[in-house]
PDB file of N, CA and C in Angstrom:
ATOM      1  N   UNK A   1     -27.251  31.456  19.096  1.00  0.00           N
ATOM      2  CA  UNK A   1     -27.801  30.349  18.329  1.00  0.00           C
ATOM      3  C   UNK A   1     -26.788  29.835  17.314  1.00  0.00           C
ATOM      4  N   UNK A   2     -26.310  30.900  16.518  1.00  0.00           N
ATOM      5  CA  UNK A   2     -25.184  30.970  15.360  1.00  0.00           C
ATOM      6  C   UNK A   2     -23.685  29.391  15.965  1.00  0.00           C
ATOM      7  N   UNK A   3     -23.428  30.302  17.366  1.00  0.00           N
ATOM      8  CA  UNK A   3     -22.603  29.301  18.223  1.00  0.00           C
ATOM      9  C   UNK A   3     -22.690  28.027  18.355  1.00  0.00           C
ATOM     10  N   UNK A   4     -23.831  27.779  18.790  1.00  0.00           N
ATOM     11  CA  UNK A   4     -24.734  26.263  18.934  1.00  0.00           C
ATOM     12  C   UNK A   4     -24.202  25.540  18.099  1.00  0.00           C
ATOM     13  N   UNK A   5     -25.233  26.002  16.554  1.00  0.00           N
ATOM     14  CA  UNK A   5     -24.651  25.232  15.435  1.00  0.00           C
ATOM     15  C   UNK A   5     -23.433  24.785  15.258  1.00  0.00           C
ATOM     16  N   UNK A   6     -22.334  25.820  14.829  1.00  0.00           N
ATOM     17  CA  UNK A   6     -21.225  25.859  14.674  1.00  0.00           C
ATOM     18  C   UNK A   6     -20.154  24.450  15.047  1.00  0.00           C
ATOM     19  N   UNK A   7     -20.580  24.775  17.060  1.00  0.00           N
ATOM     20  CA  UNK A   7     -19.496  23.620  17.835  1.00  0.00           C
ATOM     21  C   UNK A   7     -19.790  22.573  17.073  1.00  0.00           C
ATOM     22  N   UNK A   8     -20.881  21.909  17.050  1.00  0.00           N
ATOM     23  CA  UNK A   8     -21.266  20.303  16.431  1.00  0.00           C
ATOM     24  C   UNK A   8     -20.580  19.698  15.321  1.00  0.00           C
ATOM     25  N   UNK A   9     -21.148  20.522  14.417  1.00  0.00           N
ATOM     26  CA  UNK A   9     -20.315  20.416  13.376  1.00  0.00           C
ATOM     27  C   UNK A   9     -19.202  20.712  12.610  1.00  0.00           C
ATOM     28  N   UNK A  10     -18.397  21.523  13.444  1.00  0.00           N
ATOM     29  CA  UNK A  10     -16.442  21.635  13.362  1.00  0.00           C
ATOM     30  C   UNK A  10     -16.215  20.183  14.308  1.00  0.00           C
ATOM     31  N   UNK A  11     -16.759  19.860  15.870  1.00  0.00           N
ATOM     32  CA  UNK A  11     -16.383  18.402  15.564  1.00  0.00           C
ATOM     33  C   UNK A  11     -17.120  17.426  15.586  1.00  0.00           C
ATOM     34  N   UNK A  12     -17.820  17.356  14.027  1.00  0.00           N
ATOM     35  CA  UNK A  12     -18.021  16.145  13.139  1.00  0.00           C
ATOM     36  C   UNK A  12     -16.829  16.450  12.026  1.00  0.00           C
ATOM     37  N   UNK A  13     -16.273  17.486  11.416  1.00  0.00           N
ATOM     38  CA  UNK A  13     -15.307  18.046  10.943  1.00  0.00           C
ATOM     39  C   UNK A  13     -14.144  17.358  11.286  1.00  0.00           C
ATOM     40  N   UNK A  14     -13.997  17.459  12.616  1.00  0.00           N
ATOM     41  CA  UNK A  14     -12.607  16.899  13.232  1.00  0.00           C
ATOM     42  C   UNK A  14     -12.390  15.600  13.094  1.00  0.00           C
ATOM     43  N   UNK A  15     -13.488  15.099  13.957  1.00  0.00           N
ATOM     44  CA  UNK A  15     -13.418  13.785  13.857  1.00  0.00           C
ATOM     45  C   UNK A  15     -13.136  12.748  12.663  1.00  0.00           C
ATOM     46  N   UNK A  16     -14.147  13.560  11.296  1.00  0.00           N
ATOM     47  CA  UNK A  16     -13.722  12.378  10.305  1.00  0.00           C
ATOM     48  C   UNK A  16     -12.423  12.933  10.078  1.00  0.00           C
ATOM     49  N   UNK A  17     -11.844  13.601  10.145  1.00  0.00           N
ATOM     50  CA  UNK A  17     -10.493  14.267   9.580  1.00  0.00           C
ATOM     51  C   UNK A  17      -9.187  12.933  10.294  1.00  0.00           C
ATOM     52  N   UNK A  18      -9.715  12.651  11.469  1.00  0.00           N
ATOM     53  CA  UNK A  18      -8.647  11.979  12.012  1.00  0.00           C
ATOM     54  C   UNK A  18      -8.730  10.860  11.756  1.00  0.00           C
ATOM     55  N   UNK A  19     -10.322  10.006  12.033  1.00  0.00           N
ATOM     56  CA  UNK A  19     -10.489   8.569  11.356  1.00  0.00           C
ATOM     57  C   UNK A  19      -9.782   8.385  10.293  1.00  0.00           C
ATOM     58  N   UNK A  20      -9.907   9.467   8.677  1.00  0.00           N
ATOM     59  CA  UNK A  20      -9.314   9.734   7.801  1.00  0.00           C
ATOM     60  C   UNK A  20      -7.642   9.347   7.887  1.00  0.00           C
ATOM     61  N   UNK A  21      -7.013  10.012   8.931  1.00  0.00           N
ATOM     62  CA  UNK A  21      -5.854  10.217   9.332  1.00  0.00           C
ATOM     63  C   UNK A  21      -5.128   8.551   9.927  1.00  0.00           C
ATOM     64  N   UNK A  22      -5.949   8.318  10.527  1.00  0.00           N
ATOM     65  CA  UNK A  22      -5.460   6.914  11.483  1.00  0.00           C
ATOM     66  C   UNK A  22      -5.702   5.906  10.462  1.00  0.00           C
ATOM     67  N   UNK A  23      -5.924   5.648   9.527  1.00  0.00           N
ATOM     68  CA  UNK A  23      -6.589   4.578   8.878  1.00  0.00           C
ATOM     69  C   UNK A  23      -5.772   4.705   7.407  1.00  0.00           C
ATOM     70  N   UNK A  24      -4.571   5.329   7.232  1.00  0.00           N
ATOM     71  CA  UNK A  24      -3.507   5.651   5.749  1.00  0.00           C
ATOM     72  C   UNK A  24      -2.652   4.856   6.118  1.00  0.00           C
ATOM     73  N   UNK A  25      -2.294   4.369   4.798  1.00  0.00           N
ATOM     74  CA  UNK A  25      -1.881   3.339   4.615  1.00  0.00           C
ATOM     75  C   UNK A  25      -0.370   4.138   4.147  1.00  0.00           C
ATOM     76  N   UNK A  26       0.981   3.282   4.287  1.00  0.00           N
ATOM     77  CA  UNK A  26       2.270   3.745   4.458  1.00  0.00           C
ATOM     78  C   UNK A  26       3.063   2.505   3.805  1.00  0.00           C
ATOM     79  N   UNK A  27       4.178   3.858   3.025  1.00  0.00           N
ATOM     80  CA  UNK A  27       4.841   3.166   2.390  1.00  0.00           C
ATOM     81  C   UNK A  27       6.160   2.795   3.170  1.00  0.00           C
ATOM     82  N   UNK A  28       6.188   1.099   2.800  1.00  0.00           N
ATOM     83  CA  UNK A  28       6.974   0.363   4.156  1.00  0.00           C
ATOM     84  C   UNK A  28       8.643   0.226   3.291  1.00  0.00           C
ATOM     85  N   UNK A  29       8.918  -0.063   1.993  1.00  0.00           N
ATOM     86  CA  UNK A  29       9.939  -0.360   1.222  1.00  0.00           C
ATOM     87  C   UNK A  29       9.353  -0.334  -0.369  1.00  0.00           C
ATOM     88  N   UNK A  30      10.994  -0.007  -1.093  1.00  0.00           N
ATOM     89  CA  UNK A  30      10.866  -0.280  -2.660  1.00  0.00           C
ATOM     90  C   UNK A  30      12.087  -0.792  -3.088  1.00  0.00           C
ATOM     91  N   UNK A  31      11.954  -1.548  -3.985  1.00  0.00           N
ATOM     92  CA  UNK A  31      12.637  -2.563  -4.526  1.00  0.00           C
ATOM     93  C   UNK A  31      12.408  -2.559  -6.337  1.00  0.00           C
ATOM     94  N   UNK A  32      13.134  -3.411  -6.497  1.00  0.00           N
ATOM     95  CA  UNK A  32      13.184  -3.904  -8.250  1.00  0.00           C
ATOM     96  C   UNK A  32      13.587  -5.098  -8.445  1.00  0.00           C
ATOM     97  N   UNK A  33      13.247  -5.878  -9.398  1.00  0.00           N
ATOM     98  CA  UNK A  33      13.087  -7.423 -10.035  1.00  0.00           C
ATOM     99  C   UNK A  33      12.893  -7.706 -11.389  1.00  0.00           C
ATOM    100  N   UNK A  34      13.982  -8.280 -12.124  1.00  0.00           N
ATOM    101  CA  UNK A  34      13.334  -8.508 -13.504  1.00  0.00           C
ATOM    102  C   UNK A  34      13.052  -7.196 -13.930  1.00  0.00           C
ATOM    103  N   UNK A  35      12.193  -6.902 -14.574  1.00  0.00           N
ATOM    104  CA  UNK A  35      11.912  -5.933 -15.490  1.00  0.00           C
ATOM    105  C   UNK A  35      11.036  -4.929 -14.635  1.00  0.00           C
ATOM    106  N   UNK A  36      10.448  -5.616 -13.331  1.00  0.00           N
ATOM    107  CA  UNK A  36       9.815  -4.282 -12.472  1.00  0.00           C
ATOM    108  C   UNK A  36      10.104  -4.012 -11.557  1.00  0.00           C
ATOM    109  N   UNK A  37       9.672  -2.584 -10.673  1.00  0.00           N
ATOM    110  CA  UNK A  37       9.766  -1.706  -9.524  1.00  0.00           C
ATOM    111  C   UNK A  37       8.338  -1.873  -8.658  1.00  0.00           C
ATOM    112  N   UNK A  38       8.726  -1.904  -7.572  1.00  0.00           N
ATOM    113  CA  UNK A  38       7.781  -2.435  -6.559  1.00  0.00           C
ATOM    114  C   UNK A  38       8.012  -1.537  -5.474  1.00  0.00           C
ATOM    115  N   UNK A  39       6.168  -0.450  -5.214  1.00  0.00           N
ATOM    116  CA  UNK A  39       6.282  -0.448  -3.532  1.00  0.00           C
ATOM    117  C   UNK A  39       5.668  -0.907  -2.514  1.00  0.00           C
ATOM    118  N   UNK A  40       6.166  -1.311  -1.543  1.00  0.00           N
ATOM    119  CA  UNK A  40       5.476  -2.433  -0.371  1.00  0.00           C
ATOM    120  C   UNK A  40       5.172  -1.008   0.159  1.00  0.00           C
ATOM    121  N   UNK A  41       3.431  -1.016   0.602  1.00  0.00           N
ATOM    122  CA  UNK A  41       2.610  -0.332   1.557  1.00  0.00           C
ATOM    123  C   UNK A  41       1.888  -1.377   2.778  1.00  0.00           C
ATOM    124  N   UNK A  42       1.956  -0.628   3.748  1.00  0.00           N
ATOM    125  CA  UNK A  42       1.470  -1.681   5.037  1.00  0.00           C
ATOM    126  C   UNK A  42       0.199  -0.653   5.565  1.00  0.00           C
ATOM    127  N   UNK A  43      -0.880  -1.293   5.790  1.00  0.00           N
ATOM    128  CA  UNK A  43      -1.817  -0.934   6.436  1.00  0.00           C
ATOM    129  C   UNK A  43      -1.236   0.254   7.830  1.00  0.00           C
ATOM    130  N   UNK A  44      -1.939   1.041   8.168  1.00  0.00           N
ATOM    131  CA  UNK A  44      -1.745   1.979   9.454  1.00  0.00           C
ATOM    132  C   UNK A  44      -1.068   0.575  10.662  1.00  0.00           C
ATOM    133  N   UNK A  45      -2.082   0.095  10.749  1.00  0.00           N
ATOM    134  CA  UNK A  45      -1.877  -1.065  12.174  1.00  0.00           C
ATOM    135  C   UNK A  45      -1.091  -2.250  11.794  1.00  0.00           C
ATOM    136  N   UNK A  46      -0.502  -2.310  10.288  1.00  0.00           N
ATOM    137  CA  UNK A  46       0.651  -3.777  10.390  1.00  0.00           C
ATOM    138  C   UNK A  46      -0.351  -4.602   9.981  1.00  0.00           C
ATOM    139  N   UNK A  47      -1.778  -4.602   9.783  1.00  0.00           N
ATOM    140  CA  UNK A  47      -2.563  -6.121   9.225  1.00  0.00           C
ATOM    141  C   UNK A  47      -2.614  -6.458   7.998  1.00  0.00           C
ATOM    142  N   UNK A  48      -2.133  -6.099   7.123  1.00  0.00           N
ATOM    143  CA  UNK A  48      -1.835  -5.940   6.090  1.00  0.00           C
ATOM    144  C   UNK A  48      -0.533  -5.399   4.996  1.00  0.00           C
ATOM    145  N   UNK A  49      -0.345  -5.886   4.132  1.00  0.00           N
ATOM    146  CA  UNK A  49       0.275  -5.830   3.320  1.00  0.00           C
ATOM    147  C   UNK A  49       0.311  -5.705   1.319  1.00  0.00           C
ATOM    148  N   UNK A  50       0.856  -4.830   1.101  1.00  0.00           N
ATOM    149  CA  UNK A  50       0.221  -4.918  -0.080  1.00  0.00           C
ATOM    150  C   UNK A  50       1.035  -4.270  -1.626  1.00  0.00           C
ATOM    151  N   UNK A  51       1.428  -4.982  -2.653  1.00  0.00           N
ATOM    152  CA  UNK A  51       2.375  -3.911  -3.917  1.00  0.00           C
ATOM    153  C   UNK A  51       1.672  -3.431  -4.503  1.00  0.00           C
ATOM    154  N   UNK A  52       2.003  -2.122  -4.834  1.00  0.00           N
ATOM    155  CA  UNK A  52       2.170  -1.733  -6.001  1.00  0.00           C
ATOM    156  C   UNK A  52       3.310  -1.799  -7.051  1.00  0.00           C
ATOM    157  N   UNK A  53       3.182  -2.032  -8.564  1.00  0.00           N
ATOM    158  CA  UNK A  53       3.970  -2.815  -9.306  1.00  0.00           C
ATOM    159  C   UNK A  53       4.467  -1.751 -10.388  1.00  0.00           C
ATOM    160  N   UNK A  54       5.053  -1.581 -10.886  1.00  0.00           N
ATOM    161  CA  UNK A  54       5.375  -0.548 -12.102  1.00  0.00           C
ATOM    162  C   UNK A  54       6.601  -1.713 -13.092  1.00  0.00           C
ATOM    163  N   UNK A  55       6.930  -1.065 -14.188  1.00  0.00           N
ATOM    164  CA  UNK A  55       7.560  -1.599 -15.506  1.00  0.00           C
ATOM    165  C   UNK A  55       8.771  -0.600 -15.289  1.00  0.00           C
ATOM    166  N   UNK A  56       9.666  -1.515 -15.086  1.00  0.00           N
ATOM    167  CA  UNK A  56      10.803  -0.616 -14.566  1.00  0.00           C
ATOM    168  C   UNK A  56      11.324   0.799 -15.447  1.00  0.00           C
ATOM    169  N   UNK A  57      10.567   0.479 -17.151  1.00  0.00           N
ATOM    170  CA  UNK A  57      10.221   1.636 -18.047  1.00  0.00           C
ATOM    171  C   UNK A  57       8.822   2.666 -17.823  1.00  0.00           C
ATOM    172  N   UNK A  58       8.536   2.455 -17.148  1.00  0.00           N
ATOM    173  CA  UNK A  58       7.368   3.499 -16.675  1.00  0.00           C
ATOM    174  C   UNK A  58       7.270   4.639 -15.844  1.00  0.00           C
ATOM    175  N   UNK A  59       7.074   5.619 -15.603  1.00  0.00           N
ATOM    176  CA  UNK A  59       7.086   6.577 -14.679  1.00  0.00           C
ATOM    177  C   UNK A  59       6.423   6.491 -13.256  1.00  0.00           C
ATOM    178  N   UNK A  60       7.758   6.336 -12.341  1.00  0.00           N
ATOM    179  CA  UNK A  60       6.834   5.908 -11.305  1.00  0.00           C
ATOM    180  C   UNK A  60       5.539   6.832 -10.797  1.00  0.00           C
ATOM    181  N   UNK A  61       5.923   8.295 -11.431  1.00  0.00           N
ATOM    182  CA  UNK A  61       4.826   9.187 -10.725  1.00  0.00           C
ATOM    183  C   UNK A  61       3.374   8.789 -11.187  1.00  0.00           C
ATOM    184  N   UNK A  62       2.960   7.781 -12.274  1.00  0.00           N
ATOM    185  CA  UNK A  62       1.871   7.466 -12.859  1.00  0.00           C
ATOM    186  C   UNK A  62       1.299   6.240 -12.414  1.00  0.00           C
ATOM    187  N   UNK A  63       0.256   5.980 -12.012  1.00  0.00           N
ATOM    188  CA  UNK A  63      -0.854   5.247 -11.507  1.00  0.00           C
ATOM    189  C   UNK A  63       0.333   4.001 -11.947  1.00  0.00           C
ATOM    190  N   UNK A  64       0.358   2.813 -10.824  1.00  0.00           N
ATOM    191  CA  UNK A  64       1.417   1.326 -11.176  1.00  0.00           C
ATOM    192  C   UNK A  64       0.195   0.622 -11.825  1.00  0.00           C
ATOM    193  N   UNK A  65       0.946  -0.108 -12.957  1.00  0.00           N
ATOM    194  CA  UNK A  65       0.540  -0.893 -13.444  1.00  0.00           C
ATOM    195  C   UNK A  65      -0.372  -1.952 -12.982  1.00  0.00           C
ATOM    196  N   UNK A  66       0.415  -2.338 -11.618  1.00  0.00           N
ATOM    197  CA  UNK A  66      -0.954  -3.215 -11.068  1.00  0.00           C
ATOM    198  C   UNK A  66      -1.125  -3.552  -9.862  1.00  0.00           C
ATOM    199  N   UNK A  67      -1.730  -3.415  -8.730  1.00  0.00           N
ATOM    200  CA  UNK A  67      -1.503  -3.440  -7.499  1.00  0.00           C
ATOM    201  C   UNK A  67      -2.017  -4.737  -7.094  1.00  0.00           C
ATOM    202  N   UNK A  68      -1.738  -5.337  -6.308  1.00  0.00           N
ATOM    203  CA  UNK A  68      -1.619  -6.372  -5.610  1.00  0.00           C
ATOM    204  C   UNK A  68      -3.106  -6.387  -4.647  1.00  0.00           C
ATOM    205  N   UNK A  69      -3.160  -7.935  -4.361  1.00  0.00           N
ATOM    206  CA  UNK A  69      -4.218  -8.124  -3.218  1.00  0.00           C
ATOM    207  C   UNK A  69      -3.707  -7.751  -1.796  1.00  0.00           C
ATOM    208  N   UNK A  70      -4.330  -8.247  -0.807  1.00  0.00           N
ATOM    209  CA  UNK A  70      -3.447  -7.855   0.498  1.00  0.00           C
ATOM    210  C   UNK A  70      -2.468  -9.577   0.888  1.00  0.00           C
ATOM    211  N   UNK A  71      -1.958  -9.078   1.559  1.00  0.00           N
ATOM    212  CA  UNK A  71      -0.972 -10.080   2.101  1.00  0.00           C
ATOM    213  C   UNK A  71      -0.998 -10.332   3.832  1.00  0.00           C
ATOM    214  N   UNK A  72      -0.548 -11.024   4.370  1.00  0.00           N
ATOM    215  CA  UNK A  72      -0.671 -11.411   6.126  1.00  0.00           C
ATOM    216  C   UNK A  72       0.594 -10.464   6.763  1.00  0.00           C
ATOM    217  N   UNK A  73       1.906 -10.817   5.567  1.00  0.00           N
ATOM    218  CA  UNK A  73       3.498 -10.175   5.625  1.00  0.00           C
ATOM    219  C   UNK A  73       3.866  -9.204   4.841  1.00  0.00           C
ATOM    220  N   UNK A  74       4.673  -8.438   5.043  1.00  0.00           N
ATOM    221  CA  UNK A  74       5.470  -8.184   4.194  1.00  0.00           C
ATOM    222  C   UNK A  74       6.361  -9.634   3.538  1.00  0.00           C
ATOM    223  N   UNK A  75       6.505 -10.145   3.859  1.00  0.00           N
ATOM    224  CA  UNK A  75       7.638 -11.522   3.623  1.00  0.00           C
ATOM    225  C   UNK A  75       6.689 -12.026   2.985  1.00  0.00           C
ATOM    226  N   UNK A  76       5.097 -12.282   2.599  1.00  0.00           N
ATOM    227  CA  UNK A  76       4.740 -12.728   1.966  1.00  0.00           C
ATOM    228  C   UNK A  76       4.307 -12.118   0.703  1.00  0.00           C
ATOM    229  N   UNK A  77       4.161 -10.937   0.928  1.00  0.00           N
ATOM    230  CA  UNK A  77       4.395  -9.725  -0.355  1.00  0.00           C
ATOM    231  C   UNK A  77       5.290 -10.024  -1.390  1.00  0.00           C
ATOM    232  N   UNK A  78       6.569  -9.818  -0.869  1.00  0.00           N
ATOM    233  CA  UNK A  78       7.767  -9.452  -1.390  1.00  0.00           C
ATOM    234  C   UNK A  78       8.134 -11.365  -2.394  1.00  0.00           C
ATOM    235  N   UNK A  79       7.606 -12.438  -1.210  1.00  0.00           N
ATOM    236  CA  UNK A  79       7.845 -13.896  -2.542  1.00  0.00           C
ATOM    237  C   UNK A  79       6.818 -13.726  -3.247  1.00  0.00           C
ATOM    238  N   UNK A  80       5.743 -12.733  -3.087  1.00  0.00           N
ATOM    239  CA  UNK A  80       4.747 -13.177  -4.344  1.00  0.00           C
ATOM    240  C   UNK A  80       5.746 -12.286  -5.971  1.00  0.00           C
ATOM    241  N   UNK A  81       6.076 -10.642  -5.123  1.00  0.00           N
ATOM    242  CA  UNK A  81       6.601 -10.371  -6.385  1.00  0.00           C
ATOM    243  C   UNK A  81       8.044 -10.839  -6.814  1.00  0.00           C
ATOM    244  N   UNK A  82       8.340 -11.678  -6.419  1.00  0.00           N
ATOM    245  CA  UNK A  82      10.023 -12.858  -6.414  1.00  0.00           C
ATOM    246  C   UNK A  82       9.489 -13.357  -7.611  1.00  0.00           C
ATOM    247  N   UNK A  83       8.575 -14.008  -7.301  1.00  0.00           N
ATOM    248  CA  UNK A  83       7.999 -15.407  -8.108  1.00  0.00           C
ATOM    249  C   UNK A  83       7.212 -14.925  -8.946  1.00  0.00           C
ATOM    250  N   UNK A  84       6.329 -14.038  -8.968  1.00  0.00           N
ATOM    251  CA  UNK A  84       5.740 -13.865 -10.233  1.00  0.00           C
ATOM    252  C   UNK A  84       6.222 -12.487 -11.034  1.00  0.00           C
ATOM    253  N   UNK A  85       7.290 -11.527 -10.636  1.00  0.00           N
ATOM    254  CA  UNK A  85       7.616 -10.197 -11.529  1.00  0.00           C
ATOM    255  C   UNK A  85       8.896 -10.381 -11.705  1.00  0.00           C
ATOM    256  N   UNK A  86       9.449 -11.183 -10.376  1.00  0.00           N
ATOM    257  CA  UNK A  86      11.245 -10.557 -10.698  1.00  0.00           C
ATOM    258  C   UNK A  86      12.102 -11.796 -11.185  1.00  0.00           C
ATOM    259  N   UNK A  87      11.117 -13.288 -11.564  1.00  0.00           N
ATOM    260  CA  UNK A  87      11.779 -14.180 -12.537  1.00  0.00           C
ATOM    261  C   UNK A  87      12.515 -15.200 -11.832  1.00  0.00           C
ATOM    262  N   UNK A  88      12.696 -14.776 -10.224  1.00  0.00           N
ATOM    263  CA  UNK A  88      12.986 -15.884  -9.134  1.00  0.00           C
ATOM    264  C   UNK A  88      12.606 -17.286  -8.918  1.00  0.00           C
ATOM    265  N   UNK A  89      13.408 -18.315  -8.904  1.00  0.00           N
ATOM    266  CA  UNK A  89      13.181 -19.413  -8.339  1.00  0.00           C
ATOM    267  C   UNK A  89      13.230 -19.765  -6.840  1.00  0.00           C
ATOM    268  N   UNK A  90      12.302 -19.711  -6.006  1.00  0.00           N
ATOM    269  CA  UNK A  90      12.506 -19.800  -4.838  1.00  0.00           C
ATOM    270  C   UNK A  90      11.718 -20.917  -4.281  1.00  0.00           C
ATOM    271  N   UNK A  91      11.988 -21.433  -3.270  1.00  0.00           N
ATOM    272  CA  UNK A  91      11.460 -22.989  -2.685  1.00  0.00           C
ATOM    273  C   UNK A  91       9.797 -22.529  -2.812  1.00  0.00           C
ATOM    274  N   UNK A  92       9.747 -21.302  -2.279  1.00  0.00           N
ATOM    275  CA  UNK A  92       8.455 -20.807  -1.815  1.00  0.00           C
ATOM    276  C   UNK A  92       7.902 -20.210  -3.102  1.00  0.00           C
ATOM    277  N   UNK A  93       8.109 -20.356  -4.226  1.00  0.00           N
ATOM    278  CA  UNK A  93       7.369 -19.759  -5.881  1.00  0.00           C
ATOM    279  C   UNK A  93       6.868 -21.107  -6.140  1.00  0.00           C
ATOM    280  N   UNK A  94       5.273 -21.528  -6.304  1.00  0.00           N
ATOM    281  CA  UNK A  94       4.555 -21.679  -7.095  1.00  0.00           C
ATOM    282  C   UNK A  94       4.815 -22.671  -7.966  1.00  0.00           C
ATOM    283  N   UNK A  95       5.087 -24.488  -8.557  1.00  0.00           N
ATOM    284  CA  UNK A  95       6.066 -24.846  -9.311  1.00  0.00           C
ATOM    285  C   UNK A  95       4.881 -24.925 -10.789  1.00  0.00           C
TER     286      UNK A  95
END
């Protein structure tokens, strides 16, 4: 009986363990601009994009200052923090 139980639920165990697993998000590049440090994370599957921002005086090991919405690119990531952290004039910043 003890057995029974057991199988089921080691895999319901498993299973969320991997959903868990397939669905982390990865750090794609880091960079600096102006006065901050930036890391670009990309969704598991590439649909997304997204910074985290730090004060180039801050410790990166501590929660970033401010993380970003999602993005379509990386390339569209990286002109948002051009144009609004690292002080860039670019065709594509915002006038």
């Amino acid at each position: 009986m003890l057995k029974i139980a057991i199988i089921p639920i080691l895999t319901i165990f498993t299973l969320l363990s991997l959903s868990n697993t397939a669905l982390a998000d990865y750090l794609t590049s880091q960079g600096a601009g102006g006065d901050y440090r930036y890391e670009l994370w990309s969704s598991d599957d590439g649909s997304y994009y997204y910074l985290k921002i730090w004060s180039d005086k801050a410790d990166p090991n501590n929660d970033p200052d401010s993380t970003t919405r999602s993005f379509a690119s990386s390339r569209e990531a990286l002109i948002y923090f051009d144009c609004n952290y690292a002080g860039k004039s670019l065709p594509e910043c915002p006038k």
